[in-house]
Protein backbone atom coordinates (compact mmCIF):
# COMPACT_ATOMS: atom_id res chain seq x y z
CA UNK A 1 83.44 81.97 101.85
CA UNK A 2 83.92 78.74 103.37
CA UNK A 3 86.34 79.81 106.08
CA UNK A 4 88.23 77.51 108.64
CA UNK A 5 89.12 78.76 111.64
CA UNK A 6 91.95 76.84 113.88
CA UNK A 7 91.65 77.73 117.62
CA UNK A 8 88.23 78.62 117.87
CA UNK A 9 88.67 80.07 121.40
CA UNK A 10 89.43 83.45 123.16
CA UNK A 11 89.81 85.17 119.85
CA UNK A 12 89.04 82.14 117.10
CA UNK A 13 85.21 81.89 118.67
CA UNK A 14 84.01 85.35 118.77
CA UNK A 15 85.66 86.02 114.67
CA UNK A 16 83.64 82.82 113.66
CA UNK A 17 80.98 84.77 115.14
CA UNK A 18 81.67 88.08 113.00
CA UNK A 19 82.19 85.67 109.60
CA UNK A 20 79.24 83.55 110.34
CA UNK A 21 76.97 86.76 110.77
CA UNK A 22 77.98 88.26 107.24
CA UNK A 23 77.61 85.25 105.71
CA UNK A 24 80.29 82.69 105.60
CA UNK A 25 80.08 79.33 105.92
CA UNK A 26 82.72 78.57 109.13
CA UNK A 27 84.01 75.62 110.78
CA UNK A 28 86.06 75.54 113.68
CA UNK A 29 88.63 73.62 114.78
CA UNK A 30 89.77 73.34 118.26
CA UNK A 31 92.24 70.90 120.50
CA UNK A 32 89.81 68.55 122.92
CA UNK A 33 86.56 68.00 123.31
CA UNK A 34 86.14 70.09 126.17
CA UNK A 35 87.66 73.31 123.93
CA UNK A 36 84.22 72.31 121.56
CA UNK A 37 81.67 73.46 123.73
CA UNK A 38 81.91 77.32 123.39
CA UNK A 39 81.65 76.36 119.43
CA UNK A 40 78.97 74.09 119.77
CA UNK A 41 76.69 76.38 122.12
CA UNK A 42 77.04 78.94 119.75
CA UNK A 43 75.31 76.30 117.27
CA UNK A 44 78.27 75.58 115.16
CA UNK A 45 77.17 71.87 114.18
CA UNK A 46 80.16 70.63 112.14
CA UNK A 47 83.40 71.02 114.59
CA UNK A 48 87.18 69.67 114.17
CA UNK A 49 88.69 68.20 117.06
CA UNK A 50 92.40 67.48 117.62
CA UNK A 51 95.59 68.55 117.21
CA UNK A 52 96.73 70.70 113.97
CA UNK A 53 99.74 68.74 113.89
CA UNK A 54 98.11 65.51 113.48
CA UNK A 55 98.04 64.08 109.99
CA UNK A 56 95.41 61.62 110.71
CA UNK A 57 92.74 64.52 111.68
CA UNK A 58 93.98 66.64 108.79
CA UNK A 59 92.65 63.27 106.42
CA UNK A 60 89.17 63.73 107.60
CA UNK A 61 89.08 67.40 107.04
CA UNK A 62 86.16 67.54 104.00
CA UNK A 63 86.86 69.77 101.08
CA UNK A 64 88.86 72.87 100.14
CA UNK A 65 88.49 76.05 101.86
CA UNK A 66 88.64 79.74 100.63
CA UNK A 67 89.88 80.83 104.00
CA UNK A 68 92.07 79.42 106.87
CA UNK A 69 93.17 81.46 109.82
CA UNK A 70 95.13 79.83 111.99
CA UNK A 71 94.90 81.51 115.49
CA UNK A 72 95.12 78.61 118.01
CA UNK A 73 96.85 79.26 121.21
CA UNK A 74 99.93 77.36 122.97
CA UNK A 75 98.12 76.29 126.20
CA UNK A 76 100.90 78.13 128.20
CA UNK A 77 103.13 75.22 126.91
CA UNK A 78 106.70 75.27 126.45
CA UNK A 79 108.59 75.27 122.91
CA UNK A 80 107.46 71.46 122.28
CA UNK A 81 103.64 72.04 122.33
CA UNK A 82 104.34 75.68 120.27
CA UNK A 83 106.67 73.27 117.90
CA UNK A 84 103.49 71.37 116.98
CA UNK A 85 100.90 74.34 117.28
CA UNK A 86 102.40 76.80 115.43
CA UNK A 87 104.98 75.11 113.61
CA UNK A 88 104.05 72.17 112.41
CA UNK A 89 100.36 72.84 112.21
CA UNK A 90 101.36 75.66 109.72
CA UNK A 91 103.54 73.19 107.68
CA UNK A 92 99.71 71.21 107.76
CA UNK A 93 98.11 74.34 106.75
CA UNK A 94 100.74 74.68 103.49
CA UNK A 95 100.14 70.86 102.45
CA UNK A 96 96.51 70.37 102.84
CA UNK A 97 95.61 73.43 101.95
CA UNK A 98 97.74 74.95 99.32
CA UNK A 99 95.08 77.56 97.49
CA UNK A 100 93.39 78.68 100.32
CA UNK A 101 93.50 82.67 101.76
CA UNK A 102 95.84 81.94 104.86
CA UNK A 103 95.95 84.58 107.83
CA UNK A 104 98.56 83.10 110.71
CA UNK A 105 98.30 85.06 113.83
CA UNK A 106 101.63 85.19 115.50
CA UNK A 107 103.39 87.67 118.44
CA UNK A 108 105.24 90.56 119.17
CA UNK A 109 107.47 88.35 121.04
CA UNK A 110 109.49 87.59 117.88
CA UNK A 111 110.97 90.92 118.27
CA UNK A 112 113.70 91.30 121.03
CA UNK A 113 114.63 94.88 121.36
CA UNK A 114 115.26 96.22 124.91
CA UNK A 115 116.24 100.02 124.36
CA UNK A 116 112.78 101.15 124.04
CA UNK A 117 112.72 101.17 120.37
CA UNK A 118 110.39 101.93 117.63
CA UNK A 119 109.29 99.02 116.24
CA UNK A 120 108.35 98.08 113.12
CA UNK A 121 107.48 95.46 110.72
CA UNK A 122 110.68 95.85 109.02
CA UNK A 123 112.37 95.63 112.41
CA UNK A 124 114.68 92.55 113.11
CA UNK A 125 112.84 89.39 114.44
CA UNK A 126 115.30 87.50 116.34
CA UNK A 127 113.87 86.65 119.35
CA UNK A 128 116.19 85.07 121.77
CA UNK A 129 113.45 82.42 124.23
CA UNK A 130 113.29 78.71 122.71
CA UNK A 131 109.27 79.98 121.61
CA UNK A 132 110.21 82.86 119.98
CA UNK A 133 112.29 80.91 117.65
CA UNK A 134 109.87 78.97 117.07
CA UNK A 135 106.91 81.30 116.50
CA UNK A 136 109.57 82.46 113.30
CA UNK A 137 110.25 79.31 111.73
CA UNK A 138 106.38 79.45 111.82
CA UNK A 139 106.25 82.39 109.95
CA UNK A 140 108.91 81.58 107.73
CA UNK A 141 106.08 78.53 106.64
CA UNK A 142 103.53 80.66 106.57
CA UNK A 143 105.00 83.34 104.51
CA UNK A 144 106.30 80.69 101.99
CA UNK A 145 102.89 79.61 102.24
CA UNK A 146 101.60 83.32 101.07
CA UNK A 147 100.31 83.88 104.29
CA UNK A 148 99.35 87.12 105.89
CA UNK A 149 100.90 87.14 108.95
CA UNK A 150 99.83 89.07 112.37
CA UNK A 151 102.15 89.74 115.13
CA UNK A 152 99.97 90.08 117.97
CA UNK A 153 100.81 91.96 121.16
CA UNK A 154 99.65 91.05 124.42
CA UNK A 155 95.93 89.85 124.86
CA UNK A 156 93.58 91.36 127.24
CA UNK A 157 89.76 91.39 126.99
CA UNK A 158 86.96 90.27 129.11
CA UNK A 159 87.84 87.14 131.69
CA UNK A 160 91.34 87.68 130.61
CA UNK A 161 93.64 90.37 132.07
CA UNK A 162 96.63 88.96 133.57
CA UNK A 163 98.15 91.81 134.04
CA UNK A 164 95.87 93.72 135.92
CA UNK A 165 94.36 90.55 137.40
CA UNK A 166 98.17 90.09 139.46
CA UNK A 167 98.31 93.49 140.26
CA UNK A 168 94.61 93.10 141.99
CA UNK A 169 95.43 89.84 143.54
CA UNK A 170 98.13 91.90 145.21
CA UNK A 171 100.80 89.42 143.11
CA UNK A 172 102.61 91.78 140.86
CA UNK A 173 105.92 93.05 141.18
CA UNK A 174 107.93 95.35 139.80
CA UNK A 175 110.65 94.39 137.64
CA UNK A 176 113.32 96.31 138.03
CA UNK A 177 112.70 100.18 137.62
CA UNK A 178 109.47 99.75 136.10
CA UNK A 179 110.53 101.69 132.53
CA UNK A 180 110.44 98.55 130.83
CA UNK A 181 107.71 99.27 127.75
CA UNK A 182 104.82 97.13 127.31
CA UNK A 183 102.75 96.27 124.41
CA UNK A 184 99.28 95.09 124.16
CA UNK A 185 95.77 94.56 122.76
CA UNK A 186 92.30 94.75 123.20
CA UNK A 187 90.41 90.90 122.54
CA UNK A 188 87.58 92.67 120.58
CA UNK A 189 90.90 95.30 118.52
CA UNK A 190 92.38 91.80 117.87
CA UNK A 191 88.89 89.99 116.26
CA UNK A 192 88.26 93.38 114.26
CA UNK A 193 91.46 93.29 112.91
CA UNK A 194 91.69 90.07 111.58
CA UNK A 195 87.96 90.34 110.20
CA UNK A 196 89.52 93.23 108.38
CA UNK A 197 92.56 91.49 107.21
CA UNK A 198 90.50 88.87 105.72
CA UNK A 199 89.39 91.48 103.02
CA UNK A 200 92.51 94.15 103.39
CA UNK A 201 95.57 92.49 104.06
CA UNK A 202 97.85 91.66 101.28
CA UNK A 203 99.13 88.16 100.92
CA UNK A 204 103.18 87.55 102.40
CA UNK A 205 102.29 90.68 104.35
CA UNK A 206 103.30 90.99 108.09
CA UNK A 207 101.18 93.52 110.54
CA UNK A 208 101.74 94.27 113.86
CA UNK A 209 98.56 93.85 116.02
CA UNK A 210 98.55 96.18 119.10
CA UNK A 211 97.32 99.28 120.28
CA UNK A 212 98.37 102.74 119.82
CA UNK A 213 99.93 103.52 123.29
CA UNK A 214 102.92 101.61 124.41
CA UNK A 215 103.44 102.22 128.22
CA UNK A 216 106.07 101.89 130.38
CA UNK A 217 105.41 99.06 133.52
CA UNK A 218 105.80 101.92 136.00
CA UNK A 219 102.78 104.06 134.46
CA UNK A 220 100.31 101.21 133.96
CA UNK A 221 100.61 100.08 138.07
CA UNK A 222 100.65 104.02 138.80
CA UNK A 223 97.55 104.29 136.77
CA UNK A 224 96.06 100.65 138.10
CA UNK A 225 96.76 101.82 141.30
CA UNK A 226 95.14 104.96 141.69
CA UNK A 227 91.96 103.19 139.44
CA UNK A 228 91.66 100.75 142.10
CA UNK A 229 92.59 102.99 145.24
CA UNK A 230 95.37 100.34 146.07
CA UNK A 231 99.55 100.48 146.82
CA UNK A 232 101.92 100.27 144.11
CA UNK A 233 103.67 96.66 143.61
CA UNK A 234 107.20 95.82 145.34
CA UNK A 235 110.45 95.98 143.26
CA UNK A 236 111.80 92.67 142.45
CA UNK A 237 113.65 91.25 139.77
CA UNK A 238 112.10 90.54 135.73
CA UNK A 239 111.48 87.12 135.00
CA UNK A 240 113.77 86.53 132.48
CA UNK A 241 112.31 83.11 131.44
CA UNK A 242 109.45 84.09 130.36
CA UNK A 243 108.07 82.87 127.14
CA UNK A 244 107.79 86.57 125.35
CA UNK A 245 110.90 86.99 126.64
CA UNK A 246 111.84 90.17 129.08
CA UNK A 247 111.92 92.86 126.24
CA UNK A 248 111.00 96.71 126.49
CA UNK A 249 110.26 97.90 123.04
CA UNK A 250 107.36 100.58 121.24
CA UNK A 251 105.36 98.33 118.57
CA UNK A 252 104.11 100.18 115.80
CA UNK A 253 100.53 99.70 114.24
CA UNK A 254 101.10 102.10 111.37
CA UNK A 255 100.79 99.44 109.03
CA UNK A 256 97.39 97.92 110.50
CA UNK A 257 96.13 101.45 110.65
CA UNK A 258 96.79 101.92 106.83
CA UNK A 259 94.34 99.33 105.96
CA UNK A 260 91.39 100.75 107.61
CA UNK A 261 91.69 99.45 111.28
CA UNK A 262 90.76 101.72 114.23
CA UNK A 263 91.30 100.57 117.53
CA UNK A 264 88.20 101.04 119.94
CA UNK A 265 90.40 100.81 122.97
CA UNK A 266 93.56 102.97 122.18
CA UNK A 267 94.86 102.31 125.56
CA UNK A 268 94.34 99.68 128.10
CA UNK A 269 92.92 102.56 130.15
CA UNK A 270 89.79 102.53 128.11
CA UNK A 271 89.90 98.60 127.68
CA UNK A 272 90.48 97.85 131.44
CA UNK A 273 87.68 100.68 132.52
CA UNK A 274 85.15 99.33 130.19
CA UNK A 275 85.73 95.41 131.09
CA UNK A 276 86.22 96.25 134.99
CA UNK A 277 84.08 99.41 135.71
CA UNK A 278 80.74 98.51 137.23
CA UNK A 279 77.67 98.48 135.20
């Protein structure tokens, strides 16, 4: 297929990897010059640079494509820069685009429960930050759009642990009680799951992207600490401005699962002790 992939980075780079070695013909797109160069020393010759918003890059995009899969990341920016990544580069997407296979990779942080509940994809999405809204107007585009849709939870992987990079830093702090639940995903679960998708997921579908073992914040320093032979964190208070929002909720990959997908790294025990053990 001739696939293009929009935020060829932390999780774009290495799935342009996977659909270049089976056969398809990919080209990435990514925000700056300076994002190119993982693409380009991986031998990708024909690159996209710029913003997805921006009409006057989307005019010299060549061609139709069979695939898109828009999976760019905010740059830690605030509702503005998601406004144009997500939002308006999906409204791109739908225009330019209109018969191409669309997968839009999205967040968890759409969903605002705080009991510790079950959640699903049928679950409400009203997320209550100023990103969160907008990360469902995005949907809402991409859905129209016949989209497939994946709500990601949080990202860990190789170079990229914030979690357990705070707690090792000796930054971390407890919020609260520490039985707030957490959600999150392996880098190399994510990039099989969307190479799956491609082929499995139905179109105006939404999956939830995480692994199988929620965990409350108290258990994953108890377990980082005794994996590292350090204290556990100080109490303090939960950031409630946050861009996912200060949430505690049990996401559900049932619905992934069905389709084929299998986790490698069911926890972030086996994630973090395969990244950070010594070899």
């Amino acid at each position: 297929m001739k696939t293009l992939i929009i935020g060829c980075g932390y999780i774009g780079l290495p799935l342009a990897l996977e659909l270049r070695g089976r056969g398809d013909s990919v080209t990435p797109w990514v925000h700056s010059e300076q994002g190119s160069r993982g693409a380009r020393g991986e031998g990708f010759a024909e690159i996209v640079i710029g913003s997805v918003a921006d009409r006057d890059v989307w005019n010299g995009v060549r061609g139709e494509y069979d695939l898109i899969i828009h999976c760019a990341s905010s740059g830690k920016g605030d509702a503005t820069a998601y406004a144009e990544v997500f939002r308006e580069g999906m409204r791109e997407v739908a225009a330019r685009q209109p018969k191409a296979r669309k997968i839009f990779v999205s967040s968890t942080s759409v969903y605002a429960q705080q009991k510790g509940e079950i959640v699903t994809e049928a679950s409400a999405a009203k997320p209550f930050t100023a990103t969160g809204k907008v990360l469902c107007e995005a949907e809402e585009i991409s859905l129209g759009a016949g989209a497939t849709v994946v709500r990601s939870s949080g990202i860990y992987g190789p170079g990229r642990g914030v979690l357990f990079e705070k707690f090792r830093r000796g930054e971390a702090v407890m919020e609260g009680d520490g039985l707030r639940w957490m959600n999150q995903i392996h880098q190399r679960d994510l990039v099989a799951a969307l190479e799956l998708l491609v082929a499995a997921g139905a179109s105006g579908e939404i999956y939830n992207a995480t692994d199988d073992t929620p965990v409350m914040q108290r258990d994953y320093y108890a377990w980082c600490a005794e994996f590292l032979g350090k204290a556990m964190p100080p109490e303090g208070p939960g950031n409630v401005e946050r861009k996912r929002g200060l949430t505690s909720k049990r996401v559900s990959n049932a619905k992934l699962r069905a389709t084929g997908w299998v986790p490698a790294y069911p926890s972030f025990r086996e994630g973090l002790v395969a990244d950070y053990s010594p070899r």
